[in-house]
Protein backbone atom coordinates (compact mmCIF):
# COMPACT_ATOMS: atom_id res chain seq x y z
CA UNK A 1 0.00 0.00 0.00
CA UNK A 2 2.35 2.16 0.73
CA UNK A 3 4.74 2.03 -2.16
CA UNK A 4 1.86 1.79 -4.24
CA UNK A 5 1.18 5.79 -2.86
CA UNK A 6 5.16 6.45 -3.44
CA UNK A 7 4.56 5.35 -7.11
CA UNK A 8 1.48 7.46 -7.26
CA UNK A 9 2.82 11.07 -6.02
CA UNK A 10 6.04 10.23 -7.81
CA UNK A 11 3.63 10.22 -11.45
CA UNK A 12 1.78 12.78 -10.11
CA UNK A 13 4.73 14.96 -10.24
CA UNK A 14 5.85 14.01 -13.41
CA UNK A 15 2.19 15.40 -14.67
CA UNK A 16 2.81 18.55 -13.10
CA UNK A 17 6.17 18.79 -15.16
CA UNK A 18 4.56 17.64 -18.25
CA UNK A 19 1.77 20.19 -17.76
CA UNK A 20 4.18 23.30 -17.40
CA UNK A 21 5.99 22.01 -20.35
CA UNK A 22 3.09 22.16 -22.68
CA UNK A 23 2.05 25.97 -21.48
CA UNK A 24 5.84 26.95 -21.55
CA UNK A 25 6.42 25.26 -24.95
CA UNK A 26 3.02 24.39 -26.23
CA UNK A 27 4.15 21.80 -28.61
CA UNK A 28 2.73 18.35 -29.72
CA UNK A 29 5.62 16.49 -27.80
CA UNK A 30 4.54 18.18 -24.73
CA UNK A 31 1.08 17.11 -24.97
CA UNK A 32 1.75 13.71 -25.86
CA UNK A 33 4.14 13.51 -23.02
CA UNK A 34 1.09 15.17 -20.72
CA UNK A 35 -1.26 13.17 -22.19
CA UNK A 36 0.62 9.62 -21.03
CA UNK A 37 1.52 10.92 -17.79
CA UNK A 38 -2.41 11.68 -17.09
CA UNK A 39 -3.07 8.01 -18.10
CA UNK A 40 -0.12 6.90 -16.09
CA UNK A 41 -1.38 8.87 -13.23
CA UNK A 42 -5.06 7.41 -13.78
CA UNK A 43 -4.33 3.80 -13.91
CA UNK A 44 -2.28 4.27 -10.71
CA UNK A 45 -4.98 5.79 -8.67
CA UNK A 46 -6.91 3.13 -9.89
CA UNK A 47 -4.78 0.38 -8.61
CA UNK A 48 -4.25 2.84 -5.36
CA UNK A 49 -8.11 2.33 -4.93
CA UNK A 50 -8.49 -1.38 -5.77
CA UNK A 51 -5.33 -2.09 -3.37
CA UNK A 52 -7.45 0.21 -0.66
CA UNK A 53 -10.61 -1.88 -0.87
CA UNK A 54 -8.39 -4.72 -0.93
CA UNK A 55 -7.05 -3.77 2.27
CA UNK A 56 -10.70 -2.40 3.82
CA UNK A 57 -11.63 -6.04 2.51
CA UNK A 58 -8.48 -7.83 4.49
CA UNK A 59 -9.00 -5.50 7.71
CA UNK A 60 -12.66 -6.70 7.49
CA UNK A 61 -11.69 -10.44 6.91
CA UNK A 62 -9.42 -9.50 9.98
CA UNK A 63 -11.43 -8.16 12.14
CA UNK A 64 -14.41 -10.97 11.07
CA UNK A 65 -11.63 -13.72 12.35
CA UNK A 66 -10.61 -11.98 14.82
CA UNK A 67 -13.66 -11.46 16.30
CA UNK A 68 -14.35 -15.05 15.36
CA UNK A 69 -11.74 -16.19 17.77
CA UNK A 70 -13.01 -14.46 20.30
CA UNK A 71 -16.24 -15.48 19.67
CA UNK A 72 -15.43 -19.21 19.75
CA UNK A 73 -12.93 -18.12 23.21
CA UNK A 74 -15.78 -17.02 24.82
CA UNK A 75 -18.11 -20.46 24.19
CA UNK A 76 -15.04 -22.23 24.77
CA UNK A 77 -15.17 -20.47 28.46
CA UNK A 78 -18.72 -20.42 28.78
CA UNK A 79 -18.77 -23.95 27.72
CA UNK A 80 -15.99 -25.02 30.49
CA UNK A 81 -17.52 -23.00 33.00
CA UNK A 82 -21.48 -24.62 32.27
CA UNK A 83 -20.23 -27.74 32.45
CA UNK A 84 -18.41 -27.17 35.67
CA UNK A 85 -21.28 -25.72 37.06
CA UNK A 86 -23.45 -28.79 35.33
CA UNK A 87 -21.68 -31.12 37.02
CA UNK A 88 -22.12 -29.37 40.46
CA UNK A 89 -25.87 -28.90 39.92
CA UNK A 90 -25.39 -32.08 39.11
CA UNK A 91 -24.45 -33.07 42.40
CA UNK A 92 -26.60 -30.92 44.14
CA UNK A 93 -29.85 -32.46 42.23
CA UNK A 94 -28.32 -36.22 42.90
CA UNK A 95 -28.59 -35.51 46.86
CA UNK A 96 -31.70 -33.94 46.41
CA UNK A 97 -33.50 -36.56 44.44
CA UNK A 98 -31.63 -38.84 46.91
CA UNK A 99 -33.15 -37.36 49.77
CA UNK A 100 -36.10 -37.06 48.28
CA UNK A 101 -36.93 -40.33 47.15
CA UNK A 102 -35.20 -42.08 50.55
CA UNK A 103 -38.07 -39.90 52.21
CA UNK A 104 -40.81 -41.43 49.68
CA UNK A 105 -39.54 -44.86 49.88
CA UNK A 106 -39.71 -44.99 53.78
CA UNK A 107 -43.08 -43.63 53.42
CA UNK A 108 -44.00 -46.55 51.62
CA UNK A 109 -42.16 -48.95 53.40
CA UNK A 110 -43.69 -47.92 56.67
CA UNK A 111 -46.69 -48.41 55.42
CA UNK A 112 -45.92 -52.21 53.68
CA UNK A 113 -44.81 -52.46 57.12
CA UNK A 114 -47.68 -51.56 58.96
CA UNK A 115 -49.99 -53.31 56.54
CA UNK A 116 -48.16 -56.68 57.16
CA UNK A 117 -48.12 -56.19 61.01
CA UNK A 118 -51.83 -55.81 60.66
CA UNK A 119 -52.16 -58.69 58.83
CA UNK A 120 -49.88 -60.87 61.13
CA UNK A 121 -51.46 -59.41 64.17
CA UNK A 122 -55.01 -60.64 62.45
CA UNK A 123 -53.55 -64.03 61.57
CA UNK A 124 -52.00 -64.29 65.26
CA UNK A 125 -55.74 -63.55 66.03
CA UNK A 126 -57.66 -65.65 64.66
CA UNK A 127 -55.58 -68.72 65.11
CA UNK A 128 -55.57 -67.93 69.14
CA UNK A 129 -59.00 -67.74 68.71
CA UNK A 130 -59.09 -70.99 66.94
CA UNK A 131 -57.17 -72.21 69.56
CA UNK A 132 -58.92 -71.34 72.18
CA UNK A 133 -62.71 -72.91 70.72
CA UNK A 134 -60.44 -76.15 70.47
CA UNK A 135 -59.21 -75.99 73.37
CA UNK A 136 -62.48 -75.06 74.76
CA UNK A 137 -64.64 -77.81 72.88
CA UNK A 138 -61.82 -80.65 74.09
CA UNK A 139 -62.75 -79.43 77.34
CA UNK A 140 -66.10 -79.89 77.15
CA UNK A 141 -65.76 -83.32 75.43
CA UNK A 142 -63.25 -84.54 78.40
CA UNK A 143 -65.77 -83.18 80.64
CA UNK A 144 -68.79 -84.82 79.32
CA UNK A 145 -66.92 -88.17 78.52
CA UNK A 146 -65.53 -88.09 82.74
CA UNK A 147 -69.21 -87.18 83.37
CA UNK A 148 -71.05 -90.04 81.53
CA UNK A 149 -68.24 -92.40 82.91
CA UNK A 150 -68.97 -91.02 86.54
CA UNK A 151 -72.51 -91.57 85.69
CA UNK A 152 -71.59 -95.04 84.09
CA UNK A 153 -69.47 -95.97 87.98
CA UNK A 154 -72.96 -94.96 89.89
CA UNK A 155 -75.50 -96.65 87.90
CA UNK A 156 -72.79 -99.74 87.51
CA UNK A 157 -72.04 -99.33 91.68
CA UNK A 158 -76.19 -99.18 92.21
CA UNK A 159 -76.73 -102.40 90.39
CA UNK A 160 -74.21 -104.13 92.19
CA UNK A 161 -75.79 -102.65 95.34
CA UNK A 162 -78.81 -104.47 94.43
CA UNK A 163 -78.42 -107.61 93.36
CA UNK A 164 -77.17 -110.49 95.64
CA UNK A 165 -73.62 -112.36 95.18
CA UNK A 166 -74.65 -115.07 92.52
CA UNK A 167 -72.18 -117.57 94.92
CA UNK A 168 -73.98 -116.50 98.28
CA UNK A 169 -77.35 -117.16 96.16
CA UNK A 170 -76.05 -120.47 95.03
CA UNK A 171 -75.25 -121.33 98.31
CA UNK A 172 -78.77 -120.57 100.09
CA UNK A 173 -80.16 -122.62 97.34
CA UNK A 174 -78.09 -125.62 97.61
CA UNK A 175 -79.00 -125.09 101.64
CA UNK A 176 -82.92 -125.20 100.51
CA UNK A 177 -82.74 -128.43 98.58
CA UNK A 178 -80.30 -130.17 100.91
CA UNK A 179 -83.08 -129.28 104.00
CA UNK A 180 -85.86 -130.48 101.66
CA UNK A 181 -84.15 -133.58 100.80
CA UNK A 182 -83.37 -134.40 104.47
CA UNK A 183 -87.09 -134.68 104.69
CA UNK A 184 -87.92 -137.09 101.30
CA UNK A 185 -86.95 -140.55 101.26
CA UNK A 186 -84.61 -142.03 99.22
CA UNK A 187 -85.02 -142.45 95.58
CA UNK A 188 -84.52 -145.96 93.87
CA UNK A 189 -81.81 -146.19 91.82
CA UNK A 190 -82.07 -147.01 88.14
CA UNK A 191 -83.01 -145.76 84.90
CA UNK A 192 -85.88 -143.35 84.89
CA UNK A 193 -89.07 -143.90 83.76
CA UNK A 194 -89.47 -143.73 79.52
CA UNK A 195 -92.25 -141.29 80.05
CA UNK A 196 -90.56 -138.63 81.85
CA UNK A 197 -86.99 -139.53 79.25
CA UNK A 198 -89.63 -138.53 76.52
CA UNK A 199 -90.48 -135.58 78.51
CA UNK A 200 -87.04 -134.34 78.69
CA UNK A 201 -85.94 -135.04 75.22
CA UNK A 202 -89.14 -132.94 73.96
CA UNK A 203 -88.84 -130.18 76.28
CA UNK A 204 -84.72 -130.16 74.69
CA UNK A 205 -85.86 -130.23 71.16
CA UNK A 206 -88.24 -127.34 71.27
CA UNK A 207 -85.50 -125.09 73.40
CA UNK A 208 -83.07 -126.62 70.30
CA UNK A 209 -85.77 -124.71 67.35
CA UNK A 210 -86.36 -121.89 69.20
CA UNK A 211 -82.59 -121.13 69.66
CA UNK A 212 -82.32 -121.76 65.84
CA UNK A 213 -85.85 -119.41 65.09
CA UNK A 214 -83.93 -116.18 67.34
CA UNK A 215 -80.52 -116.94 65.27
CA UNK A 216 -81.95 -116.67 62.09
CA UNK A 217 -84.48 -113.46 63.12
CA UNK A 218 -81.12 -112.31 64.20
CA UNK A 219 -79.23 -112.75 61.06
CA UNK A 220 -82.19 -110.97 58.95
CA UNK A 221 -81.17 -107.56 59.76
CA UNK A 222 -77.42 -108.29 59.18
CA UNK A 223 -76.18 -107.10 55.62
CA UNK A 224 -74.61 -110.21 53.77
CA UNK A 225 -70.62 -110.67 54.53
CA UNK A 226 -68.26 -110.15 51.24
CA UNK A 227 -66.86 -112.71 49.87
């Protein structure tokens, strides 16, 4: 740029010269001479104002980069410094959901808790009371079953009470019949007579069928054994 500005006021001089040539001399030379150092002069400033917007253009470009990097810096920081405060939010939240949910879940535990005690303490309950009507209705069986046997010992105790000894009954009999034989005569001995033989033998055949006649009414209302 800047030689490019040397090169311009260096041809702008030489158009001066050429200029005070042609009104000192006036001559064709002159104004040719004028005449290329105008062009000269032109094209320069020309190239002096593309090589200024060329340099506006890299100053911008600069400045865009520039202010790229710094751009990009910054996220870079903000970026570092979110996720440094992420991960101590982060943290924070963790012991706070902890807490949270530790709270909640012994809420709910408590109550399982409870619920199952209640229903243990109702099973425990109800098989005490179970217990206890067992217990209660075997006591009232053992005490009916001593009862009836108590009552089975009196009756069984009265009966014996009444009746005589069977060998004290034998005995007064055998008394009776030896005091009424004392008084008879003595009998001939010998067969018996065929009448009262008859007698007998009836009298045992008719005991004989009706024996038979009460086993056989008995038997009717048995059910028939398996074979």
């Amino acid at each position: 740029m800047d030689s490019a500005a040397k090169s311009l006021d260096a041809q702008l001089d030489r158009v001066a010269k050429a200029r005070a040539r042609v009104q000192k001399s006036g001559t064709a030379a002159a104004r040719k001479s004028l005449s290329s150092a105008n062009a000269k002069a032109k094209d320069l400033r020309a190239k002096m104002a593309e090589a200024k917007i060329a340099l506006a253009k890299a100053k911008a470009m600069d400045s865009v980069r520039e202010a790229e990097e710094a751009a990009k810096q910054r996220v870079a920081e903000m970026a570092e410094k979110l996720s440094s405060k992420a991960e101590k939010d982060l943290v924070a939240a963790l012991k706070a959901f902890e807490s949270r949910w530790a709270r909640d879940r012994a809420k709910k535990d408590a109550k399982k808790i409870k619920a199952a005690e209640k229903k243990a303490s109702a099973k425990i309950k109800a098989a005490a009371k179970k217990a206890a009507t067992k217990a209660k209705a075997l006591e009232k069986k053992a005490a009916a079953k001593s009862k009836a046997e108590a009552k089975k010992a009196t009756k069984k105790a009265a009966k014996k009470a009444g009746r005589p000894k069977k060998k004290a009954a034998a005995k007064k009999t055998a008394a009776k019949k030896t005091t009424a034989r004392r008084g008879r005569p003595p009998k001939k001995r010998g067969r018996p007579p065929k009448k009262t033989a008859a007698k007998k033998s009836a009298a045992k055949k008719t005991a004989t069928k009706k024996t038979a006649a009460k086993k056989k009414t008995a038997r009717r209302g048995r059910p028939p054994k398996k074979q």
